[in-house]
PDB file of N, CA and C in Angstrom:
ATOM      1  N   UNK A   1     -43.508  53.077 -28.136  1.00  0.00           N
ATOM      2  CA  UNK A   1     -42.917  53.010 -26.823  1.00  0.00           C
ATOM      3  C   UNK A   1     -42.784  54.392 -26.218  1.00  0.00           C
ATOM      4  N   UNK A   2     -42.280  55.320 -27.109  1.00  0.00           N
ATOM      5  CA  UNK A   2     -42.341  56.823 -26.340  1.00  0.00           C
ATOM      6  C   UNK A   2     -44.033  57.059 -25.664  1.00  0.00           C
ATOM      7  N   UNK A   3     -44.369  56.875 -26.203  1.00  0.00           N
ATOM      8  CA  UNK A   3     -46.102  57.387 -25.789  1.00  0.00           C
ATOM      9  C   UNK A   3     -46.601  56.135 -24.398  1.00  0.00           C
ATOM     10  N   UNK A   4     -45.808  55.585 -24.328  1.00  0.00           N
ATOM     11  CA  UNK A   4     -46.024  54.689 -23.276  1.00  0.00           C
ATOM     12  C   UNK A   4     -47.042  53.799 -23.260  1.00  0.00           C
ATOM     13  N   UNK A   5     -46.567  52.898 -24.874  1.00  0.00           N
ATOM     14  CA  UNK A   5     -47.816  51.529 -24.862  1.00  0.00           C
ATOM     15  C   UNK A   5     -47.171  50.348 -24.509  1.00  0.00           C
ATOM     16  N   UNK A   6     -47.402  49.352 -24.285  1.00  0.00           N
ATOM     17  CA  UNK A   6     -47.112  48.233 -23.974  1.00  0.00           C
ATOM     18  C   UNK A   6     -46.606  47.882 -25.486  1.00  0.00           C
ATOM     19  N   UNK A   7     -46.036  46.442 -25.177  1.00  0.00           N
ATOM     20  CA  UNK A   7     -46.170  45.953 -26.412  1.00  0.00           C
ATOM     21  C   UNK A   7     -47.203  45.017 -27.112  1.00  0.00           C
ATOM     22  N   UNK A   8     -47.616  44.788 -26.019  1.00  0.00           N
ATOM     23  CA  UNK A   8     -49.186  44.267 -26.455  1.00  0.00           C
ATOM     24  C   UNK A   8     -50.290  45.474 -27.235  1.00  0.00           C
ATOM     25  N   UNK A   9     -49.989  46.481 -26.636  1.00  0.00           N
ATOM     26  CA  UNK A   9     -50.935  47.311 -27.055  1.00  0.00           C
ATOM     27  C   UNK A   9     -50.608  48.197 -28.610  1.00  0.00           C
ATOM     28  N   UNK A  10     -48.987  47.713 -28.338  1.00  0.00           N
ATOM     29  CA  UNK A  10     -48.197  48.496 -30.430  1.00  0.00           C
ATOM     30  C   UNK A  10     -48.842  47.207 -30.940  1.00  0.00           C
ATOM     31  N   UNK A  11     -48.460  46.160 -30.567  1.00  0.00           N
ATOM     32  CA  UNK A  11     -48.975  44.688 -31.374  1.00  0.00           C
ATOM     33  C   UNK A  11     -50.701  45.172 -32.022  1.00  0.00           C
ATOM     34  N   UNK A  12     -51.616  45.244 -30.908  1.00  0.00           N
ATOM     35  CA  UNK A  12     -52.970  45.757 -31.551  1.00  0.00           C
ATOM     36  C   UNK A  12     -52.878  46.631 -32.757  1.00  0.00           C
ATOM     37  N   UNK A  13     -52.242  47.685 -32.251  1.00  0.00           N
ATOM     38  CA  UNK A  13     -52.493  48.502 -33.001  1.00  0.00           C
ATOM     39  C   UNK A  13     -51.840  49.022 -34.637  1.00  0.00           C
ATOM     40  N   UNK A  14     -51.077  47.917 -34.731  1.00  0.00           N
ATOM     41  CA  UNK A  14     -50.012  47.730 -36.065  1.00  0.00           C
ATOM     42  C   UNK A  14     -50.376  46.124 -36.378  1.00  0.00           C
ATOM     43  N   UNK A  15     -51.702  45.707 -35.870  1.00  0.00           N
ATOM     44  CA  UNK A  15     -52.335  43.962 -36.382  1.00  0.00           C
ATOM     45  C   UNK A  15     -50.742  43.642 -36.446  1.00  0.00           C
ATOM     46  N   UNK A  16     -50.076  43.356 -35.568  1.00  0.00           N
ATOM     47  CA  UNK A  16     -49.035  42.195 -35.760  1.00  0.00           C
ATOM     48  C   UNK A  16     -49.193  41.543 -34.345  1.00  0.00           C
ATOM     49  N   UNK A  17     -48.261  40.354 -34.459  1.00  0.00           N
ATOM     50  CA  UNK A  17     -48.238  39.394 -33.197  1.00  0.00           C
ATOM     51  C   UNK A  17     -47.646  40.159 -31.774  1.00  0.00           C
ATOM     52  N   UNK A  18     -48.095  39.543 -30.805  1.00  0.00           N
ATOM     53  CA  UNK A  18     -47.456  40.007 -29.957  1.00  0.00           C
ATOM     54  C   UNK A  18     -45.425  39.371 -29.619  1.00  0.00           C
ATOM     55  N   UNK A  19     -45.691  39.189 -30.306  1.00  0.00           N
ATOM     56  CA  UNK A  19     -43.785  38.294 -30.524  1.00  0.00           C
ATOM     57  C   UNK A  19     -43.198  38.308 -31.588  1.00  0.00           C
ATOM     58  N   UNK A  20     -43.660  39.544 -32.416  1.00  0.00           N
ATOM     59  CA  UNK A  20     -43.091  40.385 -33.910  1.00  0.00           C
ATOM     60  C   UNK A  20     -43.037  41.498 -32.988  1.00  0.00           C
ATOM     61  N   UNK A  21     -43.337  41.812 -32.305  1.00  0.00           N
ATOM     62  CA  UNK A  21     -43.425  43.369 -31.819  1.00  0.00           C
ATOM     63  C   UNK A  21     -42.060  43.527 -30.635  1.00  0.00           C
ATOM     64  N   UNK A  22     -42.219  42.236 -30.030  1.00  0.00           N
ATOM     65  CA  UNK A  22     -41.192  42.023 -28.520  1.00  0.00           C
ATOM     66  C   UNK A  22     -39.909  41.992 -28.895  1.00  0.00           C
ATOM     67  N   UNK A  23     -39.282  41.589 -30.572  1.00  0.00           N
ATOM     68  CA  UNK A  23     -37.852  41.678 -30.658  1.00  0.00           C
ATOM     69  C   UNK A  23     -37.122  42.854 -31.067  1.00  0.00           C
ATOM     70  N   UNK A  24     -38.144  43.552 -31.689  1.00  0.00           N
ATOM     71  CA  UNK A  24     -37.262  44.719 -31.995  1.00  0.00           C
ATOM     72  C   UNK A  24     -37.663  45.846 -31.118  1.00  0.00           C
ATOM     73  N   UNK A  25     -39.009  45.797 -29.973  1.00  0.00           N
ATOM     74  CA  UNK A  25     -38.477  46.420 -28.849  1.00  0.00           C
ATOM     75  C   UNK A  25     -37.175  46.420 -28.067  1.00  0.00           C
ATOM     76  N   UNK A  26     -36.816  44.789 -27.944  1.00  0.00           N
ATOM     77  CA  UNK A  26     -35.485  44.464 -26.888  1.00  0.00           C
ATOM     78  C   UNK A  26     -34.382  44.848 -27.763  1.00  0.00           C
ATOM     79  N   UNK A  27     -34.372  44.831 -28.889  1.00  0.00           N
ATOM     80  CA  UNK A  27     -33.607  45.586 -29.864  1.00  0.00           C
ATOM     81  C   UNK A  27     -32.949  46.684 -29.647  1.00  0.00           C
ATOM     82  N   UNK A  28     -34.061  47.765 -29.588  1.00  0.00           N
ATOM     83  CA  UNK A  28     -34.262  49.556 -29.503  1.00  0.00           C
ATOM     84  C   UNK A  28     -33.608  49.477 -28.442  1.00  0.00           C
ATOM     85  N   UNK A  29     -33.782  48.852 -27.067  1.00  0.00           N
ATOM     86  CA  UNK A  29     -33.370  49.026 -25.656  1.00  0.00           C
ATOM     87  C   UNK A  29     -31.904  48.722 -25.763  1.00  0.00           C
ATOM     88  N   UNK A  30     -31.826  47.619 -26.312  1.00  0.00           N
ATOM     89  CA  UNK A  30     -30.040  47.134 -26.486  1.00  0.00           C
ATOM     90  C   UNK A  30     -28.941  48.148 -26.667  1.00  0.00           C
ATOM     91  N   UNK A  31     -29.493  48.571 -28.386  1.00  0.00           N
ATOM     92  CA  UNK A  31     -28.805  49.460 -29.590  1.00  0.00           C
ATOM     93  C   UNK A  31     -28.643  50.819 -28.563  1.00  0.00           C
ATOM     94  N   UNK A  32     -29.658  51.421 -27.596  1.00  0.00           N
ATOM     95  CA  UNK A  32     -29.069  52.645 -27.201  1.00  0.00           C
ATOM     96  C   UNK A  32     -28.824  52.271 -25.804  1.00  0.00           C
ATOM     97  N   UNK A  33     -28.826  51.214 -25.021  1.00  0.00           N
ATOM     98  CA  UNK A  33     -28.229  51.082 -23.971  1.00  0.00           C
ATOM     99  C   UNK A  33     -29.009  50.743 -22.723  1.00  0.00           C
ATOM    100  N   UNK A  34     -30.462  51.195 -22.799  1.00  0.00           N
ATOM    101  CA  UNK A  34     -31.313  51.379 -21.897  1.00  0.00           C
ATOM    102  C   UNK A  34     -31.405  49.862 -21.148  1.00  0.00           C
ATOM    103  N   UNK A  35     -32.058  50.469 -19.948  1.00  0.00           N
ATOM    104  CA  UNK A  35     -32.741  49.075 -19.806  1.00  0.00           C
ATOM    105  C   UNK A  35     -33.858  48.732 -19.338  1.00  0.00           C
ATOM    106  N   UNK A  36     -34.763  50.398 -19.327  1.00  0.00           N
ATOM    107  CA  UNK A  36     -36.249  50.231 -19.230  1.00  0.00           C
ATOM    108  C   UNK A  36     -36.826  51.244 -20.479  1.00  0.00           C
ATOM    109  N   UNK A  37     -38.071  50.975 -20.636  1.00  0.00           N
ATOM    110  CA  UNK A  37     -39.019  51.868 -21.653  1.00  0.00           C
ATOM    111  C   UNK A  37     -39.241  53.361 -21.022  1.00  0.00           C
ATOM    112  N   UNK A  38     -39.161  53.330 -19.884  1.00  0.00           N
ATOM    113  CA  UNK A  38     -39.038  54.635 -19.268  1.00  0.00           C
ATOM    114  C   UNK A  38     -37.827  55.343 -19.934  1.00  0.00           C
ATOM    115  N   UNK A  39     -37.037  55.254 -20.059  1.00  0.00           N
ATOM    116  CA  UNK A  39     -35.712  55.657 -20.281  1.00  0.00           C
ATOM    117  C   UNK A  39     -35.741  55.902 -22.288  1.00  0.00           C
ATOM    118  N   UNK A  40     -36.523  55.059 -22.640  1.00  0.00           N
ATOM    119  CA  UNK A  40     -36.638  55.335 -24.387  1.00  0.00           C
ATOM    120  C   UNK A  40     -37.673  56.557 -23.929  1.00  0.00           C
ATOM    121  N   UNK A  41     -38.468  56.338 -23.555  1.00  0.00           N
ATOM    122  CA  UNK A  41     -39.277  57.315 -23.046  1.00  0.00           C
ATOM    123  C   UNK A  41     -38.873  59.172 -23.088  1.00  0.00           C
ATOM    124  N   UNK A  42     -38.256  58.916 -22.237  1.00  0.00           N
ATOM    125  CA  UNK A  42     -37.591  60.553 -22.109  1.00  0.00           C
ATOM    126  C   UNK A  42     -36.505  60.643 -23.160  1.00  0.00           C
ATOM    127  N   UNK A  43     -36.210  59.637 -23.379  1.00  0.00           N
ATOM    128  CA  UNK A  43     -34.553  60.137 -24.365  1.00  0.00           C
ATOM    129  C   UNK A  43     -36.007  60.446 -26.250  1.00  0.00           C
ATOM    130  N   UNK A  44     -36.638  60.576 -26.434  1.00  0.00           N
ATOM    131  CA  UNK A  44     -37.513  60.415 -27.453  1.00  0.00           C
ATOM    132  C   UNK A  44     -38.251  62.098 -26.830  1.00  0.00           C
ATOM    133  N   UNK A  45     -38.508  62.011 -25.889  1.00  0.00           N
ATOM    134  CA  UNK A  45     -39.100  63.732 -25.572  1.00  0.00           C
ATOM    135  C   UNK A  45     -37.728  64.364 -25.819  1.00  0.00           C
ATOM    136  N   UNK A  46     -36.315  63.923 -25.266  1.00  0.00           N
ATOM    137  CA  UNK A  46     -35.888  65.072 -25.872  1.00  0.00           C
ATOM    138  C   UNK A  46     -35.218  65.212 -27.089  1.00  0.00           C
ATOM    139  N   UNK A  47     -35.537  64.294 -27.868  1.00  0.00           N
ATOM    140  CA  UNK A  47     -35.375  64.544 -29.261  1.00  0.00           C
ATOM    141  C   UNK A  47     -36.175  65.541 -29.912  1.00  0.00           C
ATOM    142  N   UNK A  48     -37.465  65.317 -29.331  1.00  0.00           N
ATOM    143  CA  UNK A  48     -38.700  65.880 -30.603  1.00  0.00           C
ATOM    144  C   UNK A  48     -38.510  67.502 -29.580  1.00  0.00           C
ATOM    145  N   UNK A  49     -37.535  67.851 -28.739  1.00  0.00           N
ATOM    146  CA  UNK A  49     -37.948  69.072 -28.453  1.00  0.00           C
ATOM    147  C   UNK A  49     -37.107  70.018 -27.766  1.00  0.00           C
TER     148      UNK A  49
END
């Protein structure tokens, strides 16, 4: 999600379903508050920097 994939596109790329991938995205968003991927987005750049 930081790198800005869909979840269709983590699903490809980790061979899992696309609805193994969608709950613990809405998860991540919950647990820190967010309520778009934009927002995991930047809070993840400024971790790594």
């Amino acid at each position: 999600m930081a790198r800005g994939l869909s979840n269709r596109k983590i699903a490809e790329d980790l061979v899992l379903s696309l609805r193994t991938v969608e709950g613990p995205v809405d998860h991540i968003l919950t647990k820190l508050g967010f309520t778009s991927r934009a927002q995991i987005a930047t809070w993840a750049a400024r971790q790594s920097g």
